[in-house]
C-alpha atoms as a PDB file:
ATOM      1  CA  UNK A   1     -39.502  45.924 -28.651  1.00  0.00           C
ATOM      2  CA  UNK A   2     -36.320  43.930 -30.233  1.00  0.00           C
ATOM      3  CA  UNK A   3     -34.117  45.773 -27.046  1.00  0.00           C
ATOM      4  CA  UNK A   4     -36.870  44.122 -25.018  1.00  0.00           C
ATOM      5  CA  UNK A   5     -37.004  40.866 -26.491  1.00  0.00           C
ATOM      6  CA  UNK A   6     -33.536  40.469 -26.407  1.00  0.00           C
ATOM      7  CA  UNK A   7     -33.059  41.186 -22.482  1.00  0.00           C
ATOM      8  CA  UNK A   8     -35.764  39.004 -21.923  1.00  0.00           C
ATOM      9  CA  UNK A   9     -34.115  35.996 -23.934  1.00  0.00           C
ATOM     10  CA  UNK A  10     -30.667  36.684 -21.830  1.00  0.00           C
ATOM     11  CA  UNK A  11     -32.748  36.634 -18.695  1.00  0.00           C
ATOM     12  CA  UNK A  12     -34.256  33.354 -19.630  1.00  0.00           C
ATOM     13  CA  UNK A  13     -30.629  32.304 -20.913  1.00  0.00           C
ATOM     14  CA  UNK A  14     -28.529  33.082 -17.540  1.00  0.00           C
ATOM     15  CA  UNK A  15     -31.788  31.259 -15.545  1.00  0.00           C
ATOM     16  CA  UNK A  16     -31.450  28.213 -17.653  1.00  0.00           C
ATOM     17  CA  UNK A  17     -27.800  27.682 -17.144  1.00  0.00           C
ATOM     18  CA  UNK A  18     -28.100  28.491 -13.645  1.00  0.00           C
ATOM     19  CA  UNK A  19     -30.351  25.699 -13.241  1.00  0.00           C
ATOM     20  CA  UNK A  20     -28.330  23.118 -15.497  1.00  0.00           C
ATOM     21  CA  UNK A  21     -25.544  23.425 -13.399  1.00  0.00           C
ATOM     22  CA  UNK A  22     -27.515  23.471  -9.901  1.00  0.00           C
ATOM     23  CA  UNK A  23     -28.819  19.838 -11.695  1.00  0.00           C
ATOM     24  CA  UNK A  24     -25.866  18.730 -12.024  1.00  0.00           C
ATOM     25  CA  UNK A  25     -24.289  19.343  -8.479  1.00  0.00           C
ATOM     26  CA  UNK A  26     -27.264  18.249  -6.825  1.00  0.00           C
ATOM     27  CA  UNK A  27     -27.321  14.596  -9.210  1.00  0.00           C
ATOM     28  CA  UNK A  28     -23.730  14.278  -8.345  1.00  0.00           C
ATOM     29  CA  UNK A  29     -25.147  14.530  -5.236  1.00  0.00           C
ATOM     30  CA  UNK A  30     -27.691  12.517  -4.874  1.00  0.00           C
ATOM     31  CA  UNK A  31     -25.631   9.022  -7.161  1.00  0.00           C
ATOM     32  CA  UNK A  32     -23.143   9.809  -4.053  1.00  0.00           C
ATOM     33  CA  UNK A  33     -25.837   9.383  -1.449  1.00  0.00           C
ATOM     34  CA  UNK A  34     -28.242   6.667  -2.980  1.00  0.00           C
ATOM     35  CA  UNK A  35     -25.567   4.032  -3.530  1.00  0.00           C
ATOM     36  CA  UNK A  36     -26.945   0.926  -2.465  1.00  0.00           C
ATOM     37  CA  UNK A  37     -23.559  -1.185  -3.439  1.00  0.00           C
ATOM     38  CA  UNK A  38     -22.522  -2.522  -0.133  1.00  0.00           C
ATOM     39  CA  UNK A  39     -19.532  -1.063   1.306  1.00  0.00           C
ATOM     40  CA  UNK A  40     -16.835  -3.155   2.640  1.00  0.00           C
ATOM     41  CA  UNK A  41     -17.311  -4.543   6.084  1.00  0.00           C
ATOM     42  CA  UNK A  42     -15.061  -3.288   8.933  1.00  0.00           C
ATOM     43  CA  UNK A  43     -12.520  -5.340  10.077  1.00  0.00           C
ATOM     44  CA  UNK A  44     -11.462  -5.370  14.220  1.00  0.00           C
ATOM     45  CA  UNK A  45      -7.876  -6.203  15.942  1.00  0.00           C
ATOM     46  CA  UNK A  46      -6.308  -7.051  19.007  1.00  0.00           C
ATOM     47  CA  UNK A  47      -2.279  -5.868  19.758  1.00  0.00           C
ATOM     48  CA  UNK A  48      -0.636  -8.490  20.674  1.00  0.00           C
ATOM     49  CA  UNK A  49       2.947  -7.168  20.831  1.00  0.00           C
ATOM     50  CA  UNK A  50       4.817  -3.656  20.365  1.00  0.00           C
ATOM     51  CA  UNK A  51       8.743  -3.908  19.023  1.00  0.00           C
ATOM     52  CA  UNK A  52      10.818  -1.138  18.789  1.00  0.00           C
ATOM     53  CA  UNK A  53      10.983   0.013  14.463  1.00  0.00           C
ATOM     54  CA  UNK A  54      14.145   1.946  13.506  1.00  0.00           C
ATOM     55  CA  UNK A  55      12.595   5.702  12.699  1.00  0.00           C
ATOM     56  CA  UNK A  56      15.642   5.932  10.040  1.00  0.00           C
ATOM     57  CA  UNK A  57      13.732   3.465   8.057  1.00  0.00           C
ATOM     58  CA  UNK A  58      11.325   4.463   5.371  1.00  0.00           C
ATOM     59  CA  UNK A  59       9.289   1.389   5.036  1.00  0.00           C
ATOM     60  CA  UNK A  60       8.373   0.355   1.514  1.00  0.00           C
ATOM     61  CA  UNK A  61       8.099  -3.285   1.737  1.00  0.00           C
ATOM     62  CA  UNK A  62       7.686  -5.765   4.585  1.00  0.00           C
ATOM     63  CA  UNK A  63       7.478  -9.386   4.792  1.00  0.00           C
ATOM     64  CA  UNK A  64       8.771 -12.683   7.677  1.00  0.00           C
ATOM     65  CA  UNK A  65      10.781 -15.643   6.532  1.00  0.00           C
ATOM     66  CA  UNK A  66      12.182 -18.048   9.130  1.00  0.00           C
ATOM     67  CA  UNK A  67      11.286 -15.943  12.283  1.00  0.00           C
ATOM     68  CA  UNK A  68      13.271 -12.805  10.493  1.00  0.00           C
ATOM     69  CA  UNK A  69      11.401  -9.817   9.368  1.00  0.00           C
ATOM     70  CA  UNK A  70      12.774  -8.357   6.054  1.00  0.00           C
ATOM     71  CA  UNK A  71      12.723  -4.759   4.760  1.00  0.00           C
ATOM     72  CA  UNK A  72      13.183  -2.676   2.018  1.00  0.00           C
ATOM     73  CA  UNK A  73      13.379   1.201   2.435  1.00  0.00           C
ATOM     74  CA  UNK A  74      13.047   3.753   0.189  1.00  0.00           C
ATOM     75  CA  UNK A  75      13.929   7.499  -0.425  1.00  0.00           C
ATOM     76  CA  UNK A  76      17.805   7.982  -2.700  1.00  0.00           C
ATOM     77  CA  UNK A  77      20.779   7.571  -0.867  1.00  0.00           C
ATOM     78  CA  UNK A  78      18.674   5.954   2.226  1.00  0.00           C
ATOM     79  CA  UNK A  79      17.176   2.996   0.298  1.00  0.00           C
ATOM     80  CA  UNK A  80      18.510  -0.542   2.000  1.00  0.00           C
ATOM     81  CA  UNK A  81      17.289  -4.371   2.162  1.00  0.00           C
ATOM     82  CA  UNK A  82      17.493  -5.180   5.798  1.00  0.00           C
ATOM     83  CA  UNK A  83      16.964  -8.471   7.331  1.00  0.00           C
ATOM     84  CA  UNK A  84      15.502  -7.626  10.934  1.00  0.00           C
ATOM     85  CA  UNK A  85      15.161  -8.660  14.620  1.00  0.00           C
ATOM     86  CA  UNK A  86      11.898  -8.120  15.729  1.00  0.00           C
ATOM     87  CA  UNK A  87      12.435  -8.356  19.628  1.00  0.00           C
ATOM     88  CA  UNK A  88      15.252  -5.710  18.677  1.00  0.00           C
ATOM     89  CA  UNK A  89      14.227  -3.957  15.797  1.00  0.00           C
ATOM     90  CA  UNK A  90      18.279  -4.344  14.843  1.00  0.00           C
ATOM     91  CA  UNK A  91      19.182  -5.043  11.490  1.00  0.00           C
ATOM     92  CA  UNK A  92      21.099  -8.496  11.387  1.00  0.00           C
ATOM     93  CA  UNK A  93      22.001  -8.005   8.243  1.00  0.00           C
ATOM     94  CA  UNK A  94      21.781  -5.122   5.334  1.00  0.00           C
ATOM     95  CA  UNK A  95      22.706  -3.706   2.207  1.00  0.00           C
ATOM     96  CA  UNK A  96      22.471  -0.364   0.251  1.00  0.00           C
ATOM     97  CA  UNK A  97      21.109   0.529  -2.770  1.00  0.00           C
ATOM     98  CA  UNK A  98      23.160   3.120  -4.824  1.00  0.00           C
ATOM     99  CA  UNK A  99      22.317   6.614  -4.337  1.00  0.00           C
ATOM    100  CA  UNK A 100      20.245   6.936  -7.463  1.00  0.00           C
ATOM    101  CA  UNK A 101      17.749   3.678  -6.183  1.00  0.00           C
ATOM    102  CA  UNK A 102      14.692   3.966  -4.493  1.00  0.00           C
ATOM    103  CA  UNK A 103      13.965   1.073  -2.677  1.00  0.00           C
ATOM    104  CA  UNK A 104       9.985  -0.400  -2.941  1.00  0.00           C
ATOM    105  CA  UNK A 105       8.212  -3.968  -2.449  1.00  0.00           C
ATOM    106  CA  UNK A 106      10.141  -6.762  -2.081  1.00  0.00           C
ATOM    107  CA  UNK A 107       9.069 -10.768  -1.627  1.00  0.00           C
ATOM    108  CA  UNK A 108      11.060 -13.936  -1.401  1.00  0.00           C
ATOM    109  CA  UNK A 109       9.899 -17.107  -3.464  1.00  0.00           C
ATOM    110  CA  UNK A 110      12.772 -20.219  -3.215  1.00  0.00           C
ATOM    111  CA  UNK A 111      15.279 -18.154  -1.016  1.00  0.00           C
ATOM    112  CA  UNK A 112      15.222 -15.876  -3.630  1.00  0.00           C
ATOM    113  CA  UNK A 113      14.690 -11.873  -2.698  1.00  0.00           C
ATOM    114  CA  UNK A 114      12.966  -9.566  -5.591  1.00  0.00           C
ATOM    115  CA  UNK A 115      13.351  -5.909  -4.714  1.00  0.00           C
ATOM    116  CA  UNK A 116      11.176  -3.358  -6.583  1.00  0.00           C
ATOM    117  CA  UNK A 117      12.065   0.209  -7.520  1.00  0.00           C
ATOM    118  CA  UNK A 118      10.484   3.160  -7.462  1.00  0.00           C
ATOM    119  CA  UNK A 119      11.293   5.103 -10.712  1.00  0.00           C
ATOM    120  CA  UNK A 120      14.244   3.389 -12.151  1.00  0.00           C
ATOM    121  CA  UNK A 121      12.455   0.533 -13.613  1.00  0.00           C
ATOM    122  CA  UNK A 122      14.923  -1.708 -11.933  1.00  0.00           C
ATOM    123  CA  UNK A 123      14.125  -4.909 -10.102  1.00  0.00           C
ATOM    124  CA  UNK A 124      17.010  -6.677  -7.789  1.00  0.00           C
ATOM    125  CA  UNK A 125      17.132 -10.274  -7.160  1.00  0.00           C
ATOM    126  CA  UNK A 126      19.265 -11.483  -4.163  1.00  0.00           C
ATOM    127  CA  UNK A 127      20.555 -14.783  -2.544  1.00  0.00           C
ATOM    128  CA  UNK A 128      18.061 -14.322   0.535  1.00  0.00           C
ATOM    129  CA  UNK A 129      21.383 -16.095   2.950  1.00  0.00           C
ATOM    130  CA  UNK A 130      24.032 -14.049   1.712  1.00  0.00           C
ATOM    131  CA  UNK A 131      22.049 -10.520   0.088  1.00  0.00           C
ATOM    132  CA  UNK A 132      24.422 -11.345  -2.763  1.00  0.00           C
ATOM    133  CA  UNK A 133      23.006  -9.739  -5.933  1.00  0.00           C
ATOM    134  CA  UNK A 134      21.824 -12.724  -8.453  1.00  0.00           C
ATOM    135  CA  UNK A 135      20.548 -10.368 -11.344  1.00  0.00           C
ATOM    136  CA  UNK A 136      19.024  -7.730 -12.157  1.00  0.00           C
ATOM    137  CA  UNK A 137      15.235  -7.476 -14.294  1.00  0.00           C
ATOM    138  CA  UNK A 138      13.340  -4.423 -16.059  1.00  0.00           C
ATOM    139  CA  UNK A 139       9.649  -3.405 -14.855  1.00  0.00           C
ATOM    140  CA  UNK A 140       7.877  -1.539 -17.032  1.00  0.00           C
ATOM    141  CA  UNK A 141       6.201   0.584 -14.411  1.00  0.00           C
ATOM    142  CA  UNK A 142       6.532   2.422 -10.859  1.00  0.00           C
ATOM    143  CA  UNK A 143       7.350  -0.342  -8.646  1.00  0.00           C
ATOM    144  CA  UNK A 144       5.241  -0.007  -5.321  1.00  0.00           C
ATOM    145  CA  UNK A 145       4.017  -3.003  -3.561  1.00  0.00           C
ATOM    146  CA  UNK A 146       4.866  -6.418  -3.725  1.00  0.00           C
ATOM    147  CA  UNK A 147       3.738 -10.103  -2.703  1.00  0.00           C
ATOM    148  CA  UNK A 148       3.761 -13.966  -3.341  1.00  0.00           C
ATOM    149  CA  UNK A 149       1.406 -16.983  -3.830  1.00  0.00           C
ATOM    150  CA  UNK A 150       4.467 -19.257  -3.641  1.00  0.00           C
ATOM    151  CA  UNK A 151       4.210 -19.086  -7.251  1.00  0.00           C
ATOM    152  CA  UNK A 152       3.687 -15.918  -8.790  1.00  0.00           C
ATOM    153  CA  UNK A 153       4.402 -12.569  -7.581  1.00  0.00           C
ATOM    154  CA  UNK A 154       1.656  -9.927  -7.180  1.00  0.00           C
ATOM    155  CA  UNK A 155       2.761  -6.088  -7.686  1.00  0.00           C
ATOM    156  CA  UNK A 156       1.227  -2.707  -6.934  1.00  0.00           C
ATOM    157  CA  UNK A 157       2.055   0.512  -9.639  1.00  0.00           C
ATOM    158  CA  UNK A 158       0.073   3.146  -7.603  1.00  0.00           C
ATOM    159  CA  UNK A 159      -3.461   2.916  -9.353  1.00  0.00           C
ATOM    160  CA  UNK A 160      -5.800   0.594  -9.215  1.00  0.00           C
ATOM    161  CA  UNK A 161      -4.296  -2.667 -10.988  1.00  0.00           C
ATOM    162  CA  UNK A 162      -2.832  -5.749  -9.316  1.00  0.00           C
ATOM    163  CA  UNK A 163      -0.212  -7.395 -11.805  1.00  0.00           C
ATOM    164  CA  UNK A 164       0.509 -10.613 -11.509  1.00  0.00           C
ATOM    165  CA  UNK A 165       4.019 -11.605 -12.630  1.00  0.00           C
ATOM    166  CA  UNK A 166       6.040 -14.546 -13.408  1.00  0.00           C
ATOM    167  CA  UNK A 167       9.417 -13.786 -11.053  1.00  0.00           C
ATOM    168  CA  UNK A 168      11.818 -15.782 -13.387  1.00  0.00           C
ATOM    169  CA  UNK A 169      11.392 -13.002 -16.230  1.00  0.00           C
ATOM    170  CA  UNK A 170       9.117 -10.892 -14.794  1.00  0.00           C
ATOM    171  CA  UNK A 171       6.484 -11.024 -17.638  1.00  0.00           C
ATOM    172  CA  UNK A 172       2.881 -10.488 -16.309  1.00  0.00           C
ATOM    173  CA  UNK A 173       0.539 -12.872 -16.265  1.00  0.00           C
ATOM    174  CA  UNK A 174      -2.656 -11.435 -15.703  1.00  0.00           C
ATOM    175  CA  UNK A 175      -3.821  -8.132 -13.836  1.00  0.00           C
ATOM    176  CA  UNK A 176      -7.196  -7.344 -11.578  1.00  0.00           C
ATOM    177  CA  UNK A 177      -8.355  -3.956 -11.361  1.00  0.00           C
ATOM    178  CA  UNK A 178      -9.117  -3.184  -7.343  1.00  0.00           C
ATOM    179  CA  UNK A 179     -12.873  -2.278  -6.781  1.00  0.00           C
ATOM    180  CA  UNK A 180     -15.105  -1.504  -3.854  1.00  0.00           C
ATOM    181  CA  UNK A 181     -18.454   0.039  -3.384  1.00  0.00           C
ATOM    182  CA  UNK A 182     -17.650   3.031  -5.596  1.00  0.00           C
ATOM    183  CA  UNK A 183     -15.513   1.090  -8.453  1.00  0.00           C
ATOM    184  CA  UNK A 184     -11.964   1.448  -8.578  1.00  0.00           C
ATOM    185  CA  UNK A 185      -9.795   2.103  -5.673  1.00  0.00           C
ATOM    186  CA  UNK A 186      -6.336   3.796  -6.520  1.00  0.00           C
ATOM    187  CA  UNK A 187      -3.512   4.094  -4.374  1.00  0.00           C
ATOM    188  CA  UNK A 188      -2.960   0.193  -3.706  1.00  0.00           C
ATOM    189  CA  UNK A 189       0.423   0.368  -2.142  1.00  0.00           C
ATOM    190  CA  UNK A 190       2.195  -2.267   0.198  1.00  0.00           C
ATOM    191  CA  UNK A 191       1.141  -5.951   0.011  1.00  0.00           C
ATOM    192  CA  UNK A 192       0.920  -9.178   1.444  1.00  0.00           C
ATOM    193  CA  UNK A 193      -0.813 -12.475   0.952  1.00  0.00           C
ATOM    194  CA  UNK A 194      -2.400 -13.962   3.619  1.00  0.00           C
ATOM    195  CA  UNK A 195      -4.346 -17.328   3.218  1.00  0.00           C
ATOM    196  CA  UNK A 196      -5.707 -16.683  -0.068  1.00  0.00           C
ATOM    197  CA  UNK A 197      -6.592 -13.034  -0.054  1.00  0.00           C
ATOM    198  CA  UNK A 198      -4.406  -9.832  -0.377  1.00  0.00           C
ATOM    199  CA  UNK A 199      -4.053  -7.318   2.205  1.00  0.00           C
ATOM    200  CA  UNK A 200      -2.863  -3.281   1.021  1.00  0.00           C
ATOM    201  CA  UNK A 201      -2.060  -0.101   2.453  1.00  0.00           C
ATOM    202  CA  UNK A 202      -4.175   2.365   0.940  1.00  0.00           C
ATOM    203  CA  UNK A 203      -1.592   5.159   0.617  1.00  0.00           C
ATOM    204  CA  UNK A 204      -1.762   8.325   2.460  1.00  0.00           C
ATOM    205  CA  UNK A 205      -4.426   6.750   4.815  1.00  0.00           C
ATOM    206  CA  UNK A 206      -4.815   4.635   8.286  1.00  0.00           C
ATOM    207  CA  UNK A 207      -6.659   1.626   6.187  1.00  0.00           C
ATOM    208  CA  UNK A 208      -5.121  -1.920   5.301  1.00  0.00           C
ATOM    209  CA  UNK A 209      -8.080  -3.624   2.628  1.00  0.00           C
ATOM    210  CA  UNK A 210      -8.533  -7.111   2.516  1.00  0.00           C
ATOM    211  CA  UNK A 211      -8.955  -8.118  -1.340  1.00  0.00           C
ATOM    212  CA  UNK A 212     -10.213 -11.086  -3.176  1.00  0.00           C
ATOM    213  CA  UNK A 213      -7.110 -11.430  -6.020  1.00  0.00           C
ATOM    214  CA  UNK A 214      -8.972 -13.688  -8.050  1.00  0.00           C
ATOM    215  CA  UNK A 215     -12.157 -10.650  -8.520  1.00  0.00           C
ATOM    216  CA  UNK A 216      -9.897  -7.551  -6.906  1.00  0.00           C
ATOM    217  CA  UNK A 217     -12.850  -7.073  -4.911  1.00  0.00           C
ATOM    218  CA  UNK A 218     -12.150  -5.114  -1.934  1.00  0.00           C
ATOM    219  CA  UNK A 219     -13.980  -7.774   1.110  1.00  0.00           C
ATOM    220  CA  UNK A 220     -12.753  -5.854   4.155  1.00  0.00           C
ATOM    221  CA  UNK A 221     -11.007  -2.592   5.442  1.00  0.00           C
ATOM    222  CA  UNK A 222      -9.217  -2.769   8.658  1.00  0.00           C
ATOM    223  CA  UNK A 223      -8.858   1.194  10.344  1.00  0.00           C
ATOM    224  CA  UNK A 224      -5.832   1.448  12.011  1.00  0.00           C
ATOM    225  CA  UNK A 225      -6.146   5.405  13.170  1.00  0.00           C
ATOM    226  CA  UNK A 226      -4.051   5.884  16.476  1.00  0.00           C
ATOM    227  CA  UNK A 227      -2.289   2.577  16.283  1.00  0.00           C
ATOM    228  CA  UNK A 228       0.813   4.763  17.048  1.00  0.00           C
ATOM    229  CA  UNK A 229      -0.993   5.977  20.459  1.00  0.00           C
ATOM    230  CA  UNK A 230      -1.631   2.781  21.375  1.00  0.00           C
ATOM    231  CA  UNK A 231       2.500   1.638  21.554  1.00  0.00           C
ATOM    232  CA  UNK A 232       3.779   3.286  24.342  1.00  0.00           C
ATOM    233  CA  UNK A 233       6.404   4.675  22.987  1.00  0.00           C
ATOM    234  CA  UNK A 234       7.573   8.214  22.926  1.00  0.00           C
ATOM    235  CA  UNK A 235       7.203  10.199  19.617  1.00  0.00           C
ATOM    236  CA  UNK A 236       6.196  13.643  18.166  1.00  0.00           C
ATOM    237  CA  UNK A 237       2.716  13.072  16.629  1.00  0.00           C
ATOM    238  CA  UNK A 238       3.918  16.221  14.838  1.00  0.00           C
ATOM    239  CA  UNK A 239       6.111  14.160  12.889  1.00  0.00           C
ATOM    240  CA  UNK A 240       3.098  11.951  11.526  1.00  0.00           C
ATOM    241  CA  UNK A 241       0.525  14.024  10.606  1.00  0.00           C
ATOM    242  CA  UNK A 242      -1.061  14.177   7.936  1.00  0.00           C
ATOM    243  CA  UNK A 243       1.509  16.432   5.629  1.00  0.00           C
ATOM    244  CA  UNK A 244       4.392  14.541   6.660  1.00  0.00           C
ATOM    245  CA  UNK A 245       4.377  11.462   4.380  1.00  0.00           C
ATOM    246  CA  UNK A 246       5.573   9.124   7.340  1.00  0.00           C
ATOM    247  CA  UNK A 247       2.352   7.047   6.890  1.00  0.00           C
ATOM    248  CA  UNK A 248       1.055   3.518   7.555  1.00  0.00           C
ATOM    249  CA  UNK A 249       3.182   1.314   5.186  1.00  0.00           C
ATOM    250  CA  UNK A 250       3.927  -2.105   5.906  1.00  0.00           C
ATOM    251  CA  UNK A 251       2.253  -5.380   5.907  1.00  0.00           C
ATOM    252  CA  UNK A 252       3.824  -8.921   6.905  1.00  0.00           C
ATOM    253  CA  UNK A 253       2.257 -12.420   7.983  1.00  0.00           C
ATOM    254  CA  UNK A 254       3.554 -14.860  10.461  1.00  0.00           C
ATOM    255  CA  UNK A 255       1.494 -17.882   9.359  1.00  0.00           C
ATOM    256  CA  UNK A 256       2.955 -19.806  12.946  1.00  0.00           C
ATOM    257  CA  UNK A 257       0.802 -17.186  14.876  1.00  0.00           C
ATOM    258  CA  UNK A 258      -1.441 -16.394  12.210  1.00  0.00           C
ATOM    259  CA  UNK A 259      -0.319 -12.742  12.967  1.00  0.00           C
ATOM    260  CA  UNK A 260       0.242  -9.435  11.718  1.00  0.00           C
ATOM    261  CA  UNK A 261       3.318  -7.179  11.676  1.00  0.00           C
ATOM    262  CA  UNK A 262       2.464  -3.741  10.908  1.00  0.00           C
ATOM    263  CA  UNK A 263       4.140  -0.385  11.000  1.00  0.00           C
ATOM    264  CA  UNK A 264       4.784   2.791   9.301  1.00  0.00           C
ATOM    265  CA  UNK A 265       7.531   5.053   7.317  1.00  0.00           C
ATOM    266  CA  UNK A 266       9.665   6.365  10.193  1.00  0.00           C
ATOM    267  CA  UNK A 267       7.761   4.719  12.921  1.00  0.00           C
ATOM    268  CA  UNK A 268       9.073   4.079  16.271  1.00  0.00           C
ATOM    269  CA  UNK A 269       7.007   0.955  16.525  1.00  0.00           C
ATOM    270  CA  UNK A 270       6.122  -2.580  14.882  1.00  0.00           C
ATOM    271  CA  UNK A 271       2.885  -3.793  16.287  1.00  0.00           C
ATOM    272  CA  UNK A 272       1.781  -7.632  15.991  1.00  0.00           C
ATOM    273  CA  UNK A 273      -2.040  -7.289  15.823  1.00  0.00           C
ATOM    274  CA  UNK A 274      -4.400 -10.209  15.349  1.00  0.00           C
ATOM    275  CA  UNK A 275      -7.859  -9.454  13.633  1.00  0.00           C
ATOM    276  CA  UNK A 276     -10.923 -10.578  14.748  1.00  0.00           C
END
């Protein structure tokens, strides 16, 4: 009777976890299914215009001053700051970074160029006429993305924070944690402000939010899957799949066109888009 009882109680043991953890998947579930937040509302876009990109360029950071587009690239030995023709996609002017540097976000506030890095800790400020090194700053973490207000510039670590930092000594300010529908939303990568709201690559995908940086409140997400097919231009979509790490990255405003320049690590293209 106590062999009996005891094979029972197992029975009734194994049955009871079995259940627990079929619970537990199907609540996971179910919170994924019945959330009623609101997601983000789809943004739409028009091309407008398709440059040639240089495909030796890993794009980290992107941004337009004075008609000239300006980029930093990343990976060691390749990093550079490059000061670009669009109708060319020529470099008018460039430096490089030394071999141990990987290049990352960069902004300009009072002809002044801040250059992130990826690893090092390191930030670069240049003369934005001559690319003549002015000093040199510490960052306390990865250095991704990177934008202005004109007064303050706004940097990207990977995760979900937006730090906002004082450029003369690079102290932050104040930080916003990035949220949507389903709370935080890692992976905030390349920046730029645009009339009062942020727009990010989301790393590793084909989506550009729009975020509110006084709430980090993601208030759009603009899908830019097969941009590349829509250029014209020859490439190997074997090259930008999905393994490849040659991803959307790159985000600047012209505020005369109220435009868009986008593109991609390694792209062949720069496309001016418009949204809708």
């Amino acid at each position: 009777m106590k062999c009996l009882c005891g094979y029972l109680a197992l029975i009734f043991l194994i049955f009871f976890l079995t259940s627990c953890n079929g619970n537990r998947s199907e609540a996971t579930t179910t919170t994924d299914e019945t959330n009623t937040n609101p997601p983000p509302p789809l943004l739409s876009y028009n091309i407008v215009n398709v440059y040639p990109h240089d495909t030796a360029s890993f794009t980290e950071g992107l941004f337009l001053h004075n008609n000239a587009l300006y980029e930093s690239t990343g990976l060691e030995g390749q990093s550079k700051l490059r000061k670009i023709n669009i109708e060319t996609g020529k470099p008018e002017k460039e430096i490089k970074l030394d071999s141990i540097q990987f290049g990352e976000g960069i902004s300009i506030i009072d002809d002044r160029i801040y250059q992130l890095t990826y690893t090092k800790h390191t930030v670069f400020v240049y003369d934005a006429k001559t690319f003549k090194k002015l000093k040199e700053m510490t960052w306390p973490f990865e250095g991704w993305g990177m934008t202005t207000n004109g007064k303050q510039l706004m940097i990207s670590t990977g995760g979900s924070n937006l730090y906002f930092v004082n450029p003369d000594n690079f102290k932050i300010i104040k930080q916003v944690n990035v949220i949507d529908n389903y709370g935080p939303v890692g992976n905030i990568n390349e920046l730029e402000y645009v009339n009062g709201v942020i727009y990010s690559n989301l790393y590793e995908t084909n989506y550009i939010l729009k975020i509110d940086p006084e709430t980090g409140k993601v208030t759009g997400k603009l899908d830019l899957t097969g941009i590349l097919d829509k250029s014209n231009i020859p490439y190997n979509p074997a090259k930008y799949d999905a393994n490849s790490g040659n991803v959307l990255n790159g985000i600047a405003f012209d505020s005369a066109k109220n435009s868009l320049y986008v593109t991609g690590k390694h792209w062949p293209a720069l496309f001016e888009i418009k949204l809708n």
